[in-house]
C-alpha atoms as a PDB file:
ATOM      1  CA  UNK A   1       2.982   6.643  26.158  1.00  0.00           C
ATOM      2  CA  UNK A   2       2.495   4.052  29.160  1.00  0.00           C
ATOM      3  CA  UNK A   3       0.479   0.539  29.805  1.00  0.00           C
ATOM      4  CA  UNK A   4      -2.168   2.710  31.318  1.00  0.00           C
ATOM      5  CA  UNK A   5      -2.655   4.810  28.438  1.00  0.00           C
ATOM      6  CA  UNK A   6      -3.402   1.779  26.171  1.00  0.00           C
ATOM      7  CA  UNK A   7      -7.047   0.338  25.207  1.00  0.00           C
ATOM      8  CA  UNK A   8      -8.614  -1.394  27.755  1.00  0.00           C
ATOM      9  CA  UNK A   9      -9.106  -4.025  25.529  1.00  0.00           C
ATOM     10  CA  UNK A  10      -5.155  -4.669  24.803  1.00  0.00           C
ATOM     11  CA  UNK A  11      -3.538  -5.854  27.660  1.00  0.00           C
ATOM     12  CA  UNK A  12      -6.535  -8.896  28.105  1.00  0.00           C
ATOM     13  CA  UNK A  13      -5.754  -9.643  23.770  1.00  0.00           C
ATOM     14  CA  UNK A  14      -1.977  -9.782  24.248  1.00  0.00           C
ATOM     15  CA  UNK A  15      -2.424 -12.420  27.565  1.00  0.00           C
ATOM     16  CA  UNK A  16      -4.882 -14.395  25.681  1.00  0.00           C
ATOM     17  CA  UNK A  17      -3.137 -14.611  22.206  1.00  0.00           C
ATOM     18  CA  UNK A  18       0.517 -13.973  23.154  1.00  0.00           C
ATOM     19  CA  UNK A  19       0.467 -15.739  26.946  1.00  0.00           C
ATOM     20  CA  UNK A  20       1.610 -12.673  28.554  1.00  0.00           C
ATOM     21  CA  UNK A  21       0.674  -8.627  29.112  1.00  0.00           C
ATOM     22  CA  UNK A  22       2.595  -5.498  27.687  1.00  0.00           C
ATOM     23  CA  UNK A  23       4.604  -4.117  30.772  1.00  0.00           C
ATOM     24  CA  UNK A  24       5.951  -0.671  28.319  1.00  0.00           C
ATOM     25  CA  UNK A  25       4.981   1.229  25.402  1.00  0.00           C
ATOM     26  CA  UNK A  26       7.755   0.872  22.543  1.00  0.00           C
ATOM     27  CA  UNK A  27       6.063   2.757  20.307  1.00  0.00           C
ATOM     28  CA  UNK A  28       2.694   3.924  18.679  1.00  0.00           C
ATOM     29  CA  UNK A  29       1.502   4.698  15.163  1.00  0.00           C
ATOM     30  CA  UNK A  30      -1.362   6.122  13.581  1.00  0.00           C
ATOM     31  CA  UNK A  31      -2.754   6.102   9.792  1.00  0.00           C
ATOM     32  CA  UNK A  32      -4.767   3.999   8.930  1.00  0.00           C
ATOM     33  CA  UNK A  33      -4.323   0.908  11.187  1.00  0.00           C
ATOM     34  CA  UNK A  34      -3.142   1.297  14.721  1.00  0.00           C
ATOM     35  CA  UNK A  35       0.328   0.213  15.754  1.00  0.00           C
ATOM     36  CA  UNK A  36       1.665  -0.638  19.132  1.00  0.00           C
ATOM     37  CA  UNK A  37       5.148  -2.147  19.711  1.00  0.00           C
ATOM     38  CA  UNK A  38       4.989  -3.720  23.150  1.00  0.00           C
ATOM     39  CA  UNK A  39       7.346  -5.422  25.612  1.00  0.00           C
ATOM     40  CA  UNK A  40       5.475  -8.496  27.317  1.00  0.00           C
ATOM     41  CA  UNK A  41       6.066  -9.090  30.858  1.00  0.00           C
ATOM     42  CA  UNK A  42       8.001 -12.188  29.405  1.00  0.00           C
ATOM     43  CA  UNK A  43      10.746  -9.707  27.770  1.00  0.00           C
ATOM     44  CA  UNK A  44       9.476 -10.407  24.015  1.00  0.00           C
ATOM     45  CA  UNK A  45       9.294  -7.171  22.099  1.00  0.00           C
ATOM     46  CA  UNK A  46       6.119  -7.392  19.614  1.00  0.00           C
ATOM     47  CA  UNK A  47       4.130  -5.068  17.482  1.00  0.00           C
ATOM     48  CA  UNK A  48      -0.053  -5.739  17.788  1.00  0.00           C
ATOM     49  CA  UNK A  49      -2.007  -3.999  14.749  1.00  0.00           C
ATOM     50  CA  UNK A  50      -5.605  -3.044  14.817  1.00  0.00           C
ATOM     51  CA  UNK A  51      -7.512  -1.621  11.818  1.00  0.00           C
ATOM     52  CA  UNK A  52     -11.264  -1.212  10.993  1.00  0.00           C
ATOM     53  CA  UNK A  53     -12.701  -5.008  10.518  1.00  0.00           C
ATOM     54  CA  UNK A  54     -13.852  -4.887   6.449  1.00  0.00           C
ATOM     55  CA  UNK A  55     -12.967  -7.979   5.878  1.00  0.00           C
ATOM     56  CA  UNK A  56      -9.541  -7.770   4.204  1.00  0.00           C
ATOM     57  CA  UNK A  57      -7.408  -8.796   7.168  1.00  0.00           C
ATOM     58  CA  UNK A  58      -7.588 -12.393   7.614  1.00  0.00           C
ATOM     59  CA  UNK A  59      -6.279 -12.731   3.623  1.00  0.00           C
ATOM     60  CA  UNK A  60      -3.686 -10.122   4.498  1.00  0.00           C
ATOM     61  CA  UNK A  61      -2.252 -12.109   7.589  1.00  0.00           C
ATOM     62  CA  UNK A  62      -2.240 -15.377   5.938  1.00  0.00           C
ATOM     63  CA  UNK A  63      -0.240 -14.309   2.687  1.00  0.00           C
ATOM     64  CA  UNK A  64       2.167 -12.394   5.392  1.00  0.00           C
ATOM     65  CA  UNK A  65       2.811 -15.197   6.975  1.00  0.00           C
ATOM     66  CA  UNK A  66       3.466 -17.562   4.503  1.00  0.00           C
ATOM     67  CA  UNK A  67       6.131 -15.214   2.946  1.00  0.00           C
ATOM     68  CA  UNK A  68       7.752 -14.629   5.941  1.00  0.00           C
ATOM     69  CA  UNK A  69       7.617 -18.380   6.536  1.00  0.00           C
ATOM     70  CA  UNK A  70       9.495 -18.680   2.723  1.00  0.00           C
ATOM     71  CA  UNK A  71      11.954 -16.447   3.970  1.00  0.00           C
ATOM     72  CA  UNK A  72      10.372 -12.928   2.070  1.00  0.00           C
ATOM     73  CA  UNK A  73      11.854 -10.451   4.238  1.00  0.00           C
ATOM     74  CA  UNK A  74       9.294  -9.306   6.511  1.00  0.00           C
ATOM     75  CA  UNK A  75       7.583  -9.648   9.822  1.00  0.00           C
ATOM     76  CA  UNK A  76       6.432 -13.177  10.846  1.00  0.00           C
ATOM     77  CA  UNK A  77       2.520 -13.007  11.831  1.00  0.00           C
ATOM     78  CA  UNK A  78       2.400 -14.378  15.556  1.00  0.00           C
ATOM     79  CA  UNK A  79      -1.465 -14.250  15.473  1.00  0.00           C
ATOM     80  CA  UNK A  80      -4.492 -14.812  13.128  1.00  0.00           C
ATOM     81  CA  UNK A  81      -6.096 -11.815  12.436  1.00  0.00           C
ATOM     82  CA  UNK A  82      -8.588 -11.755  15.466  1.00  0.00           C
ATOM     83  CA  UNK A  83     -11.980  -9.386  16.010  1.00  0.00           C
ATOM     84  CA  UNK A  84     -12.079  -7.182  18.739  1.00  0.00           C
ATOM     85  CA  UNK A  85     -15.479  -5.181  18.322  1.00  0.00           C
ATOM     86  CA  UNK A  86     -15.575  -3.652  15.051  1.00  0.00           C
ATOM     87  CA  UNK A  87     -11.727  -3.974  15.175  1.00  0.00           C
ATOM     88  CA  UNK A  88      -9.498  -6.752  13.229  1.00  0.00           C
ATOM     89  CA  UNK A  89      -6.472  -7.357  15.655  1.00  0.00           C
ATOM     90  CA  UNK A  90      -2.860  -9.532  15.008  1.00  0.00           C
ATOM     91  CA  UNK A  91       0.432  -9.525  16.224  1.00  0.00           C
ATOM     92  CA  UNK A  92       3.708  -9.865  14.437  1.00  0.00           C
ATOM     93  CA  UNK A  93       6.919 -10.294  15.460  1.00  0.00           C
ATOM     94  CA  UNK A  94       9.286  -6.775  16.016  1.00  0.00           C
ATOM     95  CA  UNK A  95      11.665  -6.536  13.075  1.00  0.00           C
ATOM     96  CA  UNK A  96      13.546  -3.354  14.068  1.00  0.00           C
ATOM     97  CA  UNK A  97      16.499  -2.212  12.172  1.00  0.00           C
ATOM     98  CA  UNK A  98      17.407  -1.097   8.481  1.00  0.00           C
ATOM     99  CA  UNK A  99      16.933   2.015   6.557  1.00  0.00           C
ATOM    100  CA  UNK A 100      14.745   4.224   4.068  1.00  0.00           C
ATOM    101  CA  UNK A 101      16.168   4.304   0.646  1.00  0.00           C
ATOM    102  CA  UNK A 102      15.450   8.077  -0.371  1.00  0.00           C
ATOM    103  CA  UNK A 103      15.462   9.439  -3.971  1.00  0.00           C
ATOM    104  CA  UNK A 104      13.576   8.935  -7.087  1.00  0.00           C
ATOM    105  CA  UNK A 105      16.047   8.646  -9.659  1.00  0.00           C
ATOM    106  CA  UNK A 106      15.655   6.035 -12.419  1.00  0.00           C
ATOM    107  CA  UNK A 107      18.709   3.779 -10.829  1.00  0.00           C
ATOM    108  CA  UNK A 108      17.114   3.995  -7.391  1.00  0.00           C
ATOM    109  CA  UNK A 109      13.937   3.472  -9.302  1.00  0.00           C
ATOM    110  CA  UNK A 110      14.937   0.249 -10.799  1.00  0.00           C
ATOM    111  CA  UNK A 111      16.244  -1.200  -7.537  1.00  0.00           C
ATOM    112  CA  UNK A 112      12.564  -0.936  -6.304  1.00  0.00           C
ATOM    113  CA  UNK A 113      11.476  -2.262  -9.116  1.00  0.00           C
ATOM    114  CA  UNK A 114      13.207  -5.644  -8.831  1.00  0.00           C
ATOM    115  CA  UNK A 115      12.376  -5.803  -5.001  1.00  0.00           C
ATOM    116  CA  UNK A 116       8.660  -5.513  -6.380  1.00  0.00           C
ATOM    117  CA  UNK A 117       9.029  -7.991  -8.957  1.00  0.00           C
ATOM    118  CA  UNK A 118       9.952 -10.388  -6.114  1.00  0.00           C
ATOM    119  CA  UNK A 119       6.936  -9.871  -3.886  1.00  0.00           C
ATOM    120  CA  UNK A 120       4.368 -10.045  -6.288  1.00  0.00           C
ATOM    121  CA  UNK A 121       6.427 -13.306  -7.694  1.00  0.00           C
ATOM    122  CA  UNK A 122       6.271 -15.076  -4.052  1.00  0.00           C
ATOM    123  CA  UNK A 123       2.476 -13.466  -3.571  1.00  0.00           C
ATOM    124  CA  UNK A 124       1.922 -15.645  -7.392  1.00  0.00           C
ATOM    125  CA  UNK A 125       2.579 -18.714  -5.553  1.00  0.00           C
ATOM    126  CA  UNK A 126      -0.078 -18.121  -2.295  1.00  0.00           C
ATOM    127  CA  UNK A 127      -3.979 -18.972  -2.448  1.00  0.00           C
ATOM    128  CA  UNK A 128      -6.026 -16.773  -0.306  1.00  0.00           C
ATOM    129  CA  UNK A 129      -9.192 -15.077  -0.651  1.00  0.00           C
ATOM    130  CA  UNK A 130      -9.082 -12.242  -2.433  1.00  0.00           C
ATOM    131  CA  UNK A 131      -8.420  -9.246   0.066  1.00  0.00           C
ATOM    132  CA  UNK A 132     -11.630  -7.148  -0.833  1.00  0.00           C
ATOM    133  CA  UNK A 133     -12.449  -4.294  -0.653  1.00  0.00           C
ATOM    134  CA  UNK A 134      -9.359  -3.176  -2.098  1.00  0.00           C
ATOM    135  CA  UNK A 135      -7.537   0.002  -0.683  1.00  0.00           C
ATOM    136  CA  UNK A 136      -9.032   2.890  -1.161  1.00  0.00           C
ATOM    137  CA  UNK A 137      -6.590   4.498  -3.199  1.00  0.00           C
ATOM    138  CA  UNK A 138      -6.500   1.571  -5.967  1.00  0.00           C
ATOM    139  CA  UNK A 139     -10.201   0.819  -5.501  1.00  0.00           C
ATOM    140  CA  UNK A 140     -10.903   2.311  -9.212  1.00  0.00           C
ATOM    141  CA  UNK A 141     -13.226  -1.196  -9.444  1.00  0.00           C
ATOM    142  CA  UNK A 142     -15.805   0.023  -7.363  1.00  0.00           C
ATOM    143  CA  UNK A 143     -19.257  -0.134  -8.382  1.00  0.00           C
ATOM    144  CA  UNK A 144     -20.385   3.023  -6.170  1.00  0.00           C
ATOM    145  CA  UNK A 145     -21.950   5.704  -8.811  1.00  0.00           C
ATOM    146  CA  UNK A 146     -19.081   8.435 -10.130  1.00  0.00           C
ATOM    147  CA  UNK A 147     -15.662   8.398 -10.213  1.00  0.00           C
ATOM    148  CA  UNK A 148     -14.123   8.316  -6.945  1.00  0.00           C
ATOM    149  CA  UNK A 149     -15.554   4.932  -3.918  1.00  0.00           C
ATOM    150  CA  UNK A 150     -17.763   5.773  -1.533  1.00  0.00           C
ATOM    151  CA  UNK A 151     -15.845   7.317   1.293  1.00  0.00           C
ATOM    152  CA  UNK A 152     -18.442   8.884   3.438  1.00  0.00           C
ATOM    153  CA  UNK A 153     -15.897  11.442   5.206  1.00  0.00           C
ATOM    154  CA  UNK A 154     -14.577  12.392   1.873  1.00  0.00           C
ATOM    155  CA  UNK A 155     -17.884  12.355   0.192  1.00  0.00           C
ATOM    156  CA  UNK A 156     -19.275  14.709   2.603  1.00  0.00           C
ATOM    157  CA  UNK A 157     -17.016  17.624   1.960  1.00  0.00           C
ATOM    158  CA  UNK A 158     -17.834  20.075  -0.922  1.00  0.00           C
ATOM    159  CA  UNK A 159     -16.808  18.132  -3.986  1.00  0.00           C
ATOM    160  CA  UNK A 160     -16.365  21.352  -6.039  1.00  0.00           C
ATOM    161  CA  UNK A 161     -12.967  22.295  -4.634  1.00  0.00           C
ATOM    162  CA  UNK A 162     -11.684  19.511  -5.990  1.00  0.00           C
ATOM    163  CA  UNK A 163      -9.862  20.716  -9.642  1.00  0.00           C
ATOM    164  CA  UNK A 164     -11.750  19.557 -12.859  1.00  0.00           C
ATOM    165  CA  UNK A 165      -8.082  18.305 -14.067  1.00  0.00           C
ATOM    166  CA  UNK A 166      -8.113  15.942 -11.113  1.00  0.00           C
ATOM    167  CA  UNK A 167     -11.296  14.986 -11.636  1.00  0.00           C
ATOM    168  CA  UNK A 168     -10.858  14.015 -15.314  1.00  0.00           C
ATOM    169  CA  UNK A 169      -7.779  12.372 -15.271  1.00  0.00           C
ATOM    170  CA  UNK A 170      -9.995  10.014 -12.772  1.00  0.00           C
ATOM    171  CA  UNK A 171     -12.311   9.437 -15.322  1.00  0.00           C
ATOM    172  CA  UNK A 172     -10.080   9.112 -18.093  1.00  0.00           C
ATOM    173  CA  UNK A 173      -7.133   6.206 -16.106  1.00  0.00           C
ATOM    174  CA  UNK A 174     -10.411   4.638 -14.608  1.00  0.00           C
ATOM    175  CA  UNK A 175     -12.047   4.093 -18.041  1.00  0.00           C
ATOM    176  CA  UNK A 176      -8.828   2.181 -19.165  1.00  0.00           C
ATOM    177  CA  UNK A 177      -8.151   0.624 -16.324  1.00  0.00           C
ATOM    178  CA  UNK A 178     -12.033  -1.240 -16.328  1.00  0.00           C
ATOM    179  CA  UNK A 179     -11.760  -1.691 -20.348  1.00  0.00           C
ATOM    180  CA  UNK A 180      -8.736  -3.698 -19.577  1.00  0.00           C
ATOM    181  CA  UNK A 181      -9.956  -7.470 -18.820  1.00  0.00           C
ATOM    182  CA  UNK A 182      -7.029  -8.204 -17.406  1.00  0.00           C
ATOM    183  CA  UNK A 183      -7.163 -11.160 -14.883  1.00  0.00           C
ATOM    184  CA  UNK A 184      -6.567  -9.986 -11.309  1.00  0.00           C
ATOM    185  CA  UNK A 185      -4.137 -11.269  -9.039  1.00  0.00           C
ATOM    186  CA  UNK A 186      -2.989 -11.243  -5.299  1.00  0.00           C
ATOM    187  CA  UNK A 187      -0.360  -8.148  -4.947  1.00  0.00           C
ATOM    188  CA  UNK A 188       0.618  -5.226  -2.763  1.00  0.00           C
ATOM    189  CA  UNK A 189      -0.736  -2.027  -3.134  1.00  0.00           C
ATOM    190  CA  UNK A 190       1.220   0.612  -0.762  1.00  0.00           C
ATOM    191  CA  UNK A 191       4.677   0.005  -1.904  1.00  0.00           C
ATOM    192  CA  UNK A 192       6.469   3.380  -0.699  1.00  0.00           C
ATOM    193  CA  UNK A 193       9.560   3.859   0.433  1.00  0.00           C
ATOM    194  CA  UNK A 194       8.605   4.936   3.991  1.00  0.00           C
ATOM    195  CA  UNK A 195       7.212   0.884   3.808  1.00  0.00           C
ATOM    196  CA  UNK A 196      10.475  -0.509   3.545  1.00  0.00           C
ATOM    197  CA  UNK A 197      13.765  -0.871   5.107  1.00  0.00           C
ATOM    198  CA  UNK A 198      17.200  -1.535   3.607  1.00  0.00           C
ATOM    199  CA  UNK A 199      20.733  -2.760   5.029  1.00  0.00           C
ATOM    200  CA  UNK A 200      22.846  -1.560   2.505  1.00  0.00           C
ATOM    201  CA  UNK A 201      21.300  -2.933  -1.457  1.00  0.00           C
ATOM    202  CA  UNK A 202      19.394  -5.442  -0.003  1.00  0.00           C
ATOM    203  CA  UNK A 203      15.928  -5.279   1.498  1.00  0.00           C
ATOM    204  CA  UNK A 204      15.780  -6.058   5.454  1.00  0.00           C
ATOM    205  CA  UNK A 205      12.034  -5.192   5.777  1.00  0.00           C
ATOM    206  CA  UNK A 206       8.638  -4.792   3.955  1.00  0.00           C
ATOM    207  CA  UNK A 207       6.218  -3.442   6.092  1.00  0.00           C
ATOM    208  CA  UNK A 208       2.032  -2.692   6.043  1.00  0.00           C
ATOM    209  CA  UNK A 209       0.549  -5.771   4.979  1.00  0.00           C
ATOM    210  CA  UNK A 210      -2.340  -4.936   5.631  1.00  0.00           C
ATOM    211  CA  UNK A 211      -2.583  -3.250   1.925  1.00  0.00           C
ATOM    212  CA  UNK A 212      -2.706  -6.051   0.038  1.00  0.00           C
ATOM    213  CA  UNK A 213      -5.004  -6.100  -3.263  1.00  0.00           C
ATOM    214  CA  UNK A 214      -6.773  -7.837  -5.990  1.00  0.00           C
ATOM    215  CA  UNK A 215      -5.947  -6.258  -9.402  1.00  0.00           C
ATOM    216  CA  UNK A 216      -4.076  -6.939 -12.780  1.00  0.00           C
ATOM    217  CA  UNK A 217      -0.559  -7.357 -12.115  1.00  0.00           C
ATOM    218  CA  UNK A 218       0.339  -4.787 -14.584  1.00  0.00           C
ATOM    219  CA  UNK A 219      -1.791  -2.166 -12.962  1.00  0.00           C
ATOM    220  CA  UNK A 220      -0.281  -2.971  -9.656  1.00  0.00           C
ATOM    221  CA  UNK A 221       3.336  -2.227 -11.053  1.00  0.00           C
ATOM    222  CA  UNK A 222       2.412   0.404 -12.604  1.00  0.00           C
ATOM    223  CA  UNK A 223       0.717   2.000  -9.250  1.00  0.00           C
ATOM    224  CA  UNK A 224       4.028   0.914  -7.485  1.00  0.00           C
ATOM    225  CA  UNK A 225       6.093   2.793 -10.266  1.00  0.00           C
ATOM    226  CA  UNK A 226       4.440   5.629  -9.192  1.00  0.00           C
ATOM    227  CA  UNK A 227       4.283   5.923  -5.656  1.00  0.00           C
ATOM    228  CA  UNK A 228       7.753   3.919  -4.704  1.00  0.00           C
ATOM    229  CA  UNK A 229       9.708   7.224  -3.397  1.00  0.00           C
ATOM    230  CA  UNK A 230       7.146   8.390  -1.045  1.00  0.00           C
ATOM    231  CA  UNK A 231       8.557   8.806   2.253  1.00  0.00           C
ATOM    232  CA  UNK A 232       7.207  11.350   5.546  1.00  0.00           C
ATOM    233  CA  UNK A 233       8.144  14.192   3.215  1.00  0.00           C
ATOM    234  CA  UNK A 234       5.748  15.725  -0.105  1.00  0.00           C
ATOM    235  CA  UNK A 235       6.725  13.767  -2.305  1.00  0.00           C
ATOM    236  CA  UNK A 236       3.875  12.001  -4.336  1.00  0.00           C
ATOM    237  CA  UNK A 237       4.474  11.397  -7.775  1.00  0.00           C
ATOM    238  CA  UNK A 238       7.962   9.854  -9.398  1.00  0.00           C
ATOM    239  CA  UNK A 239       9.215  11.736 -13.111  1.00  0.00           C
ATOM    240  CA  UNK A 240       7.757   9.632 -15.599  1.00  0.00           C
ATOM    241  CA  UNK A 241      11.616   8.364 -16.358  1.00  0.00           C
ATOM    242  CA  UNK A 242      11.340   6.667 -13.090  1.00  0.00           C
ATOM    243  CA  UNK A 243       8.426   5.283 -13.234  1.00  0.00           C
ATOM    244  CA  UNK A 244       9.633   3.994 -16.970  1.00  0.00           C
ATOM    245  CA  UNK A 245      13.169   2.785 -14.941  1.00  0.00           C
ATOM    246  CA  UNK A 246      11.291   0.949 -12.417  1.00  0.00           C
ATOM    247  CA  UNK A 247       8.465  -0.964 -15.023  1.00  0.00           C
ATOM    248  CA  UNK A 248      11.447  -1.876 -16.967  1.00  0.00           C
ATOM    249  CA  UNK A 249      13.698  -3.658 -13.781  1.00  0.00           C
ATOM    250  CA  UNK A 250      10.417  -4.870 -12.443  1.00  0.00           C
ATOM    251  CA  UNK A 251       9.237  -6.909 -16.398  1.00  0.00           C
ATOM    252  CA  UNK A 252      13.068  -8.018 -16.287  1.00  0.00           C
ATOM    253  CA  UNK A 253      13.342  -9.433 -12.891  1.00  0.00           C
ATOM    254  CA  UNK A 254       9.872 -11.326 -13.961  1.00  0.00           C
ATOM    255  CA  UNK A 255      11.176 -12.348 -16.859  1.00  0.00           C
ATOM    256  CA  UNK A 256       8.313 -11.068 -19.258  1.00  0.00           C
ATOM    257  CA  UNK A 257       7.538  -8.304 -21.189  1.00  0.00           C
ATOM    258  CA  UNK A 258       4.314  -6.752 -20.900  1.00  0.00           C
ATOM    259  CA  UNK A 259       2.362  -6.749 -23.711  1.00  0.00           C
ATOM    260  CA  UNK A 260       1.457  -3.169 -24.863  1.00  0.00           C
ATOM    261  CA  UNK A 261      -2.352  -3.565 -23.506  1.00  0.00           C
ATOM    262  CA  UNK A 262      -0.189  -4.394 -20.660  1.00  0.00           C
ATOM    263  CA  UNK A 263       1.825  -0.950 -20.792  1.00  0.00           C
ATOM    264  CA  UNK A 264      -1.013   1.123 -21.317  1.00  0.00           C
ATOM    265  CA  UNK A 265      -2.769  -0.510 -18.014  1.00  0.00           C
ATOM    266  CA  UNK A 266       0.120   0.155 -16.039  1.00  0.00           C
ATOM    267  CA  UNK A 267       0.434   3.701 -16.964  1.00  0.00           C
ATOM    268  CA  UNK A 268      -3.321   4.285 -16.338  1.00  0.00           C
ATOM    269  CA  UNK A 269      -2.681   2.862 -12.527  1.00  0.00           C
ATOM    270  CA  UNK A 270       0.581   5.076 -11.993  1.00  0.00           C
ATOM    271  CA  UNK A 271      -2.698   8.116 -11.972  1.00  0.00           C
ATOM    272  CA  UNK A 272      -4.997   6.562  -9.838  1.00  0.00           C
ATOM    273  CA  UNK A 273      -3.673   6.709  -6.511  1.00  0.00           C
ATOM    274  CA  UNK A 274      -2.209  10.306  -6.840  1.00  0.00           C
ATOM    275  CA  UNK A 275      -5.748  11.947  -8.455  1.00  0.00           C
ATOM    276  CA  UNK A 276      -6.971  10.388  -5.000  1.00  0.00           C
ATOM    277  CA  UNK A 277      -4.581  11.746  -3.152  1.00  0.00           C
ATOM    278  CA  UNK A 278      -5.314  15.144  -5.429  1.00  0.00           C
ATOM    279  CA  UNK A 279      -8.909  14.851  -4.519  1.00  0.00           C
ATOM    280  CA  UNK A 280      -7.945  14.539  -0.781  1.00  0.00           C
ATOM    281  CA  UNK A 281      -5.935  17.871  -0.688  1.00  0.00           C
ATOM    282  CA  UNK A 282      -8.642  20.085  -2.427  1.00  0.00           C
ATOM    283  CA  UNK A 283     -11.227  18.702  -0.051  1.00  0.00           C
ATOM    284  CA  UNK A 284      -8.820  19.720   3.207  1.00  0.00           C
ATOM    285  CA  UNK A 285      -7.422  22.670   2.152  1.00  0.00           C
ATOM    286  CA  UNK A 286      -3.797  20.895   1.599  1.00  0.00           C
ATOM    287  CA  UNK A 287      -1.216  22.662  -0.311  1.00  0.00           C
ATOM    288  CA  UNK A 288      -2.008  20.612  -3.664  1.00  0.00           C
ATOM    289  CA  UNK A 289       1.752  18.723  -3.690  1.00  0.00           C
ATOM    290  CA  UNK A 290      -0.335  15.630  -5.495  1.00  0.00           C
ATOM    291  CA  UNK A 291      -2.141  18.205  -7.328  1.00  0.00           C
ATOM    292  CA  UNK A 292       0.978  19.856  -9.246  1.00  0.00           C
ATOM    293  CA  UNK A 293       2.340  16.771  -9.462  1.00  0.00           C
ATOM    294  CA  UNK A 294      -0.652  15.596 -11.533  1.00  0.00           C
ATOM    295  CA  UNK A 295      -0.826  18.593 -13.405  1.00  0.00           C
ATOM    296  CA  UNK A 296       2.564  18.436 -14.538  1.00  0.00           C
ATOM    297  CA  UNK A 297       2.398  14.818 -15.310  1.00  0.00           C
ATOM    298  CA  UNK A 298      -1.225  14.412 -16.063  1.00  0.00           C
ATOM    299  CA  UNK A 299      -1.223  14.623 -20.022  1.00  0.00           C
ATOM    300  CA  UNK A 300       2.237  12.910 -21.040  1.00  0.00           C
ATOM    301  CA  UNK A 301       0.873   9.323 -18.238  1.00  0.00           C
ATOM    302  CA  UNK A 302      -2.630   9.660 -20.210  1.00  0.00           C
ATOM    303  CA  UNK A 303      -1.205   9.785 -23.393  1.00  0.00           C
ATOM    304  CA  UNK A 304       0.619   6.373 -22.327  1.00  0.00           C
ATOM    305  CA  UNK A 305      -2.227   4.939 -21.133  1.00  0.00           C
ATOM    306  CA  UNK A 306      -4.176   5.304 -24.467  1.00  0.00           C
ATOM    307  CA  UNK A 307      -6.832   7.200 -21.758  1.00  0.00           C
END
């Protein structure tokens, strides 16, 4: 990709916030948010994200940068989030470098754990607002009628592809997850591996802070001890050992035991985000990876969950 190729709106953002222009394309990236890593005409290498403006971003920057400013190993926000259009915009420095750490095993499990034990105990210490709406795929608090948010270019697809198993195990970790009255807190909700980087057993890099959230701490973890080993490959649902492995390192690097209302919470969450993941394989014709996953796993998580 080259300069010209970028939105006409970039190269006038980056001289205005950043005091210079992007002179090459380092890379791009695509999901959700849109990624550039630039070069500026000044030779500073930095990465400008840009993501639908709901709200959440200005929270999101702010806690980023204060952990990176108390040394949490991640990418120092150069910029406030800024609006562009319907567009929330920031840059952050490049952090380059590092490595996935694959595998789902209960000791690789547990090292993820304590790394997650320490960003939600550095996000305990920040006051923002609350980044709301939360993501999508721990948004079970919505108050849009069924099961699943309001997602208009999900909702428009025929729902009744989607397995009833998928759909119940929805119902059922939702119902215990809003019976809970657990307080909510500031914590990170897309903690996968292919967010993270690693120079040998320490963590170099936490990427995508843009997915922030505002739920119980224990149904955070327990979404986290579900999801930790996802990487570019299918791979969408840890054994249940794991996800026990990782709850475990993460209540002993905090230093408290979850009470079992607690447990039952954070077994509830591990469902959510892979029933709407489920849900978005039926409703494209996916090969149902999350699907099987959740089958396999459905019964023995719910049981855990008292759902």
């Amino acid at each position: 990709m080259s300069v010209e190729d970028l939105p006409d709106w970039l190269p006038a953002w980056c001289l205005e916030y950043l005091g210079g222009e992007p002179v090459s394309v380092l890379f791009k990236l695509q999901q959700i948010s849109l990624v550039f890593g630039l070069r500026l005409g000044d030779g500073r290498d930095v990465v400008v994200k840009a993501r639908a403006d709901d709200g959440r971003a200005a929270s999101c920057v702010a806690a980023q940068a204060r952990l990176a400013g108390r040394g949490f190993p991640c990418a120092r926000p150069l910029t406030p989030a800024a609006s562009v259009g319907p567009l929330a915009v920031h840059a952050e420095e490049f952090r380059p470098g590092g490595e996935l750490l694959p595998g789902d095993s209960p000791d690789v499990a547990a090292r993820y754990g304590q790394v997650f034990a320490r960003l939600m105990a550095e996000l305990s210490e920040l006051t923002v607002a609350p980044p709301l709406p939360n993501p999508r795929w721990v948004r079970w608090d919505h108050a849009d009628p069924g099961v699943w948010p309001a997602i208009g270019f999900l909702d428009s697809r025929d729902q009744s592809v989607v397995p009833a198993y998928v759909v119940d195990t929805a119902v059922r970790a939702r119902g215990r997850l809003l019976a809970s009255g657990l307080p909510c807190v500031l914590g990170y909700a897309d903690f996968e591996a292919q967010n993270l980087r690693w120079r040998g057993r320490e963590v170099w890099t936490v990427h995508d802070w843009d997915s922030l959230a505002w739920q119980p701490e224990a149904a955070l973890a327990g979404a986290a001890s579900a999801v930790f080993s996802r990487d570019a490959q299918p791979n969408e649902l840890a054994p249940i050992a794991s996800s026990e492995a990782f709850l475990a390192a993460y209540q002993d690097s905090r230093g408290r035991l979850f009470t079992a209302a607690e447990q039952e919470v954070a077994w509830a969450a591990s469902l959510w985000p892979t029933a709407h993941n489920a849900r978005w394989e039926a409703l494209h014709g996916d090969a149902p990876v999350c699907g099987d996953a959740l089958r396999a796993q459905g019964a023995e998580r719910l049981r855990r969950a008292n759902a």
